[in-house]
Protein backbone atom coordinates (compact mmCIF):
# COMPACT_ATOMS: atom_id res chain seq x y z
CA UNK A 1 18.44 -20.37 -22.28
CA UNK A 2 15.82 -17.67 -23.86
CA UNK A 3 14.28 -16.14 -20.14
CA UNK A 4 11.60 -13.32 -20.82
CA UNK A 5 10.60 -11.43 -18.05
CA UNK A 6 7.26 -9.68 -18.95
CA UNK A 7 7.09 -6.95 -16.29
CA UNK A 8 6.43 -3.08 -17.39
CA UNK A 9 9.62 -2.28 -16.43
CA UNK A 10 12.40 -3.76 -14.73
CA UNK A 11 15.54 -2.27 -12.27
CA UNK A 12 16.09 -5.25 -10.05
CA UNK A 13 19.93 -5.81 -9.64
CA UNK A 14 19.23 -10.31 -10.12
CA UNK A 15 17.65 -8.98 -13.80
CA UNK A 16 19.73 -6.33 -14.96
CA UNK A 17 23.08 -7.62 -16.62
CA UNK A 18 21.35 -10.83 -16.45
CA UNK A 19 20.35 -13.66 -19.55
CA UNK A 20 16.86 -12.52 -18.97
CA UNK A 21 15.40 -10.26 -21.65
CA UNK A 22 12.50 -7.71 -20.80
CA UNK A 23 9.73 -7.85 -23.25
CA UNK A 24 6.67 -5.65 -21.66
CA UNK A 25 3.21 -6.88 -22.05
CA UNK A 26 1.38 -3.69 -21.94
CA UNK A 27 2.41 0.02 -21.53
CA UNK A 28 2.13 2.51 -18.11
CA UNK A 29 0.41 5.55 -18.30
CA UNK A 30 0.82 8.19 -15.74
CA UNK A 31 -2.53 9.78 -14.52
CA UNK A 32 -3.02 13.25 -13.18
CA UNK A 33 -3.41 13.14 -9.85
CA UNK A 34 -3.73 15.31 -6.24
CA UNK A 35 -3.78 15.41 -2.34
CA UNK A 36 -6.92 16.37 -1.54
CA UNK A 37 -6.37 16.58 2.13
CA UNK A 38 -3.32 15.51 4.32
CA UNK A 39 -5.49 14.05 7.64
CA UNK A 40 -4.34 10.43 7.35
CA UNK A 41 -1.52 8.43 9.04
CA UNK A 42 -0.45 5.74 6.68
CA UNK A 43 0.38 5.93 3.27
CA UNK A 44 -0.21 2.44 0.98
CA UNK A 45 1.49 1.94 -2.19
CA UNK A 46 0.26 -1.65 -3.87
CA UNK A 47 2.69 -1.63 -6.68
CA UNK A 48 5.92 -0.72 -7.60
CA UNK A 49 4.14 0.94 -10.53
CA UNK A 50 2.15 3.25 -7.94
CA UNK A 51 6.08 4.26 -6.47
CA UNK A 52 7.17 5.00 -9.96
CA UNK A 53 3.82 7.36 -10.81
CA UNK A 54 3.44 9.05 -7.86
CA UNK A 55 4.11 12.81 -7.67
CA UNK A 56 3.88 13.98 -4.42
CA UNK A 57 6.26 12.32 -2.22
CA UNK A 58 7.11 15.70 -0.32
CA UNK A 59 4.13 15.99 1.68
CA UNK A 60 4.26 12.48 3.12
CA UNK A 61 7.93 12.27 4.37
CA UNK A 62 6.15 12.20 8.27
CA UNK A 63 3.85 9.51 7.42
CA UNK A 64 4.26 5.52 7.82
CA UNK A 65 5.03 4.47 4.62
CA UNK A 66 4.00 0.92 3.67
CA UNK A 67 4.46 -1.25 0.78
CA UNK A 68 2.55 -4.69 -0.48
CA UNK A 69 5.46 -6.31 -1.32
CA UNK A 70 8.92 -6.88 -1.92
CA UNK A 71 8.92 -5.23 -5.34
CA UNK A 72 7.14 -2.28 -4.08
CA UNK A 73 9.45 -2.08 -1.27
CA UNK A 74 12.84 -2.31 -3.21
CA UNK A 75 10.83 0.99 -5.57
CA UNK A 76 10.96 3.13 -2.36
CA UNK A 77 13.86 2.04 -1.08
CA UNK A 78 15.70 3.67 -4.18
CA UNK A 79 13.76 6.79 -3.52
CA UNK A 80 15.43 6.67 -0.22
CA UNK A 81 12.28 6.25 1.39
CA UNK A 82 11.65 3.96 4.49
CA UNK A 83 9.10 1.49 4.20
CA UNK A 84 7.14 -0.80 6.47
CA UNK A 85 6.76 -4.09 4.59
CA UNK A 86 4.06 -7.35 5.46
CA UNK A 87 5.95 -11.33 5.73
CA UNK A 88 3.90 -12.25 3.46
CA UNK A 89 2.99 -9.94 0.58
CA UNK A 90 -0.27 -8.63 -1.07
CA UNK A 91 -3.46 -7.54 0.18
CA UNK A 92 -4.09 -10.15 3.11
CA UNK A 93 -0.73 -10.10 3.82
CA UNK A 94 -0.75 -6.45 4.18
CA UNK A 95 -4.17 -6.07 6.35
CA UNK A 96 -3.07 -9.00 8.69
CA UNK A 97 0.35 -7.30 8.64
CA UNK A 98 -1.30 -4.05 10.44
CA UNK A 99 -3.44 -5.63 12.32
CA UNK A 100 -0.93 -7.74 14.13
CA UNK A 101 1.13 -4.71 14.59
CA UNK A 102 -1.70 -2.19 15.48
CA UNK A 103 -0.95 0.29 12.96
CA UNK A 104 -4.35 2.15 13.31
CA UNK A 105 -5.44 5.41 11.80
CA UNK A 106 -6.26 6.87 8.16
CA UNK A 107 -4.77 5.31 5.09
CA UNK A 108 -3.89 6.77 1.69
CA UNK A 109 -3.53 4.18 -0.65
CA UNK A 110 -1.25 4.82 -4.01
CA UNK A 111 -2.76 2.37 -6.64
CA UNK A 112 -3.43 1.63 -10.47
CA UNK A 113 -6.76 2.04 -12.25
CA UNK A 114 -7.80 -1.06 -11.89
CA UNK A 115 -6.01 -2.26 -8.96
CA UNK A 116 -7.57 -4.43 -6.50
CA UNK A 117 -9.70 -2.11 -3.86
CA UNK A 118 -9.24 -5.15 -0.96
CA UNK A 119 -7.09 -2.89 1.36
CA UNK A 120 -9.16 -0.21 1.16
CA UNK A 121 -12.29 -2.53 1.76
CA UNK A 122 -10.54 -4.12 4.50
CA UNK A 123 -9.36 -1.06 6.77
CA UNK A 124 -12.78 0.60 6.49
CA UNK A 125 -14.33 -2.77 8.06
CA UNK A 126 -11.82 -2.21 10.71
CA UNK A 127 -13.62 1.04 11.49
CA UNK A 128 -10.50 3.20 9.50
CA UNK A 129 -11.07 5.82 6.83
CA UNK A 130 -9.47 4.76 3.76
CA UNK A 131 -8.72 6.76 0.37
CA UNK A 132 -6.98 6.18 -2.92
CA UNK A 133 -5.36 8.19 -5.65
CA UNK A 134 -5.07 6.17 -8.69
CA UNK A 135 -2.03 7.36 -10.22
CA UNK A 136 -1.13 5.24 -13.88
CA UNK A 137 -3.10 2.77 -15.84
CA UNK A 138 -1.79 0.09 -17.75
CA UNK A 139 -2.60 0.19 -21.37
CA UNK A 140 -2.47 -3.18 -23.50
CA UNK A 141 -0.66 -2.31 -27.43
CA UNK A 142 -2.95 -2.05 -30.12
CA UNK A 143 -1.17 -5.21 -31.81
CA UNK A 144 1.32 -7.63 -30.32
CA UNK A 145 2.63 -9.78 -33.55
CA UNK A 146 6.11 -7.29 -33.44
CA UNK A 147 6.45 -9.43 -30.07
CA UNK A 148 5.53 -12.38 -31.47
CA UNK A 149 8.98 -13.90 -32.61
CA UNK A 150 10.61 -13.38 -29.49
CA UNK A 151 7.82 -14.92 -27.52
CA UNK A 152 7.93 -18.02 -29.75
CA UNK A 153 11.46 -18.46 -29.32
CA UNK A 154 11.15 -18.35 -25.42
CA UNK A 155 12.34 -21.23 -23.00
CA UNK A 156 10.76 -19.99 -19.71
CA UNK A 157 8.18 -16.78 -19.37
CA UNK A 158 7.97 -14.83 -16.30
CA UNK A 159 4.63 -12.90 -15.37
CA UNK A 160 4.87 -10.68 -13.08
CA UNK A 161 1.32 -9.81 -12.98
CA UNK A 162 -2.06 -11.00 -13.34
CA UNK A 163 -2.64 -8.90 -16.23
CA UNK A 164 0.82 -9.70 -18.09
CA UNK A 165 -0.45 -13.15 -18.03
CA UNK A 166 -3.96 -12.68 -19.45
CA UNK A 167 -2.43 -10.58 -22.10
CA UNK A 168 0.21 -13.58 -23.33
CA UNK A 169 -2.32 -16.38 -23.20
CA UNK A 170 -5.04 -14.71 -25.24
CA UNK A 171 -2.36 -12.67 -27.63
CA UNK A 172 0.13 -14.80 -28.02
CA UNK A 173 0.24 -18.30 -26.75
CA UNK A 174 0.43 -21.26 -28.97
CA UNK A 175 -0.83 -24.80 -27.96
CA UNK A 176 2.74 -25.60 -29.36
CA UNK A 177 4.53 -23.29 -27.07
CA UNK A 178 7.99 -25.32 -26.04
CA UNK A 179 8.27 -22.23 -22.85
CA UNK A 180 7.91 -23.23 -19.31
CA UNK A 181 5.77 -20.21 -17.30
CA UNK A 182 7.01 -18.90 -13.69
CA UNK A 183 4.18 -16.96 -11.55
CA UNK A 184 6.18 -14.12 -9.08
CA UNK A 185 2.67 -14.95 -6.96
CA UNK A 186 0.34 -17.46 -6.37
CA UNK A 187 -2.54 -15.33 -7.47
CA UNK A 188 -0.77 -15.30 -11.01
CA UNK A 189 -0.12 -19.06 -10.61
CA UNK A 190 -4.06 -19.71 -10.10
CA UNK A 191 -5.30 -18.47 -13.32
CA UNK A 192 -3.22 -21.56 -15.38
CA UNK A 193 -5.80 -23.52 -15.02
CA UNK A 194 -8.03 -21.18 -17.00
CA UNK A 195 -6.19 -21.31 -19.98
CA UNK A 196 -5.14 -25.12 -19.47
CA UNK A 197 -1.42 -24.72 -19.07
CA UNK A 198 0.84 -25.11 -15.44
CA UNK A 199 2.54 -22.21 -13.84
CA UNK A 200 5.50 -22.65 -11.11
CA UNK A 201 5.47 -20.24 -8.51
CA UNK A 202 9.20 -17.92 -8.23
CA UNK A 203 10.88 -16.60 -5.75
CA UNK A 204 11.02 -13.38 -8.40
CA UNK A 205 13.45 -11.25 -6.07
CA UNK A 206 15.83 -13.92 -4.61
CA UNK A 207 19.62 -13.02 -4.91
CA UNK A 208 20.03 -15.74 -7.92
CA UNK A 209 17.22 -15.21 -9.96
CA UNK A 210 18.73 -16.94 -13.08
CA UNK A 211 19.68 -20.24 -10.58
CA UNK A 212 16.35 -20.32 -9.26
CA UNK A 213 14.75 -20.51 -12.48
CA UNK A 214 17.34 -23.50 -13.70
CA UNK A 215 16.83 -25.32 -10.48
CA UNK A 216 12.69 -25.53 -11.38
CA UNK A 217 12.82 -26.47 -14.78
């Protein structure tokens, strides 16, 4: 079975050594980026890609450290890093997550470019101050038919973002496409109907990713 996994980069353990191939959709570029002041409590990262980016890890060692989701979490967790993590992941999970919990005070929050601003929005209606640093953007390839080949030949596709999905269906897809498509989220899932096709939903970081995949299609 021909598995692509689409993601920027990949070090889960269930992928690596694995029948699943990473082809990236789209490249990561680091940004330039600084503390401008070290009066907040929590520190946010909403991506694994934010984890990867960041620079300045050493002046937030006494700070609660939280992550979106699993992915995120399993990126600081190789940096040795502790990490509070939401039951259910993203942005509502995340707010919901602190609220429950009453982890007040100041946020940082580590993000892409054009990441989704929701946390930030969300703590500042609570009555918290909330910042970002944007630390990478993602940068789509100037052509994609060198990927075009392998993506034909695919059985199942795995985005494992919004964006990785966008840039497939309007790069690459083929009405005659024989691949089945796996979401890792539900907000991926959503935008099938968009371009007309279905996406199954994946646990994306279960032990057995490979047996999880077989069992759905």
């Amino acid at each position: 079975m021909n598995i692509i996994d689409t993601s920027s980069s990949v070090k889960l353990d269930s992928i690596k050594n694995s029948e699943i191939r990473n082809i990236p959709l789209f490249d990561i570029k680091r940004l330039n980026h600084q503390l401008d002041h070290l009066d907040f409590e929590n520190v946010i990262f909403q991506s694994k890609s934010s984890v990867d980016c960041f620079d300045h890890f050493k002046f937030i060692s006494e700070k609660k450290i939280f992550a979106i989701g699993e992915g995120t979490a399993l990126a600081l967790k190789n940096k040795n890093i502790s990490t509070l993590v939401p039951e259910k992941f993203g942005s509502k999970g995340l707010i919901d997550f602190i609220k429950r919990k009453k982890y007040g005070g100041n946020s940082l929050i580590i993000k892409g470019a054009e990441g989704l601003s929701i946390v930030r929005d969300e703590l500042v209606n609570l009555g918290y101050r909330a910042s970002e640093i944007l630390c990478y953007e993602r940068e789509k390839f100037i052509s994609y038919s060198h990927l075009r080949a392998d993506y034909d030949r695919a059985d199942v596709i795995i985005f494992t973002s919004l964006f990785s999905a966008e840039i497939y269906f309007q790069e690459l897809f083929t009405k005659n496409s024989r691949a089945i498509f796996l979401g890792i989220s539900q907000r991926i899932c959503s935008c099938a109907d968009k371009f007309d096709v279905k996406i199954n939903q994946i646990d994306y970081f279960s032990k057995n990713l490979v047996k999880n995949i077989r069992d759905i299609i």
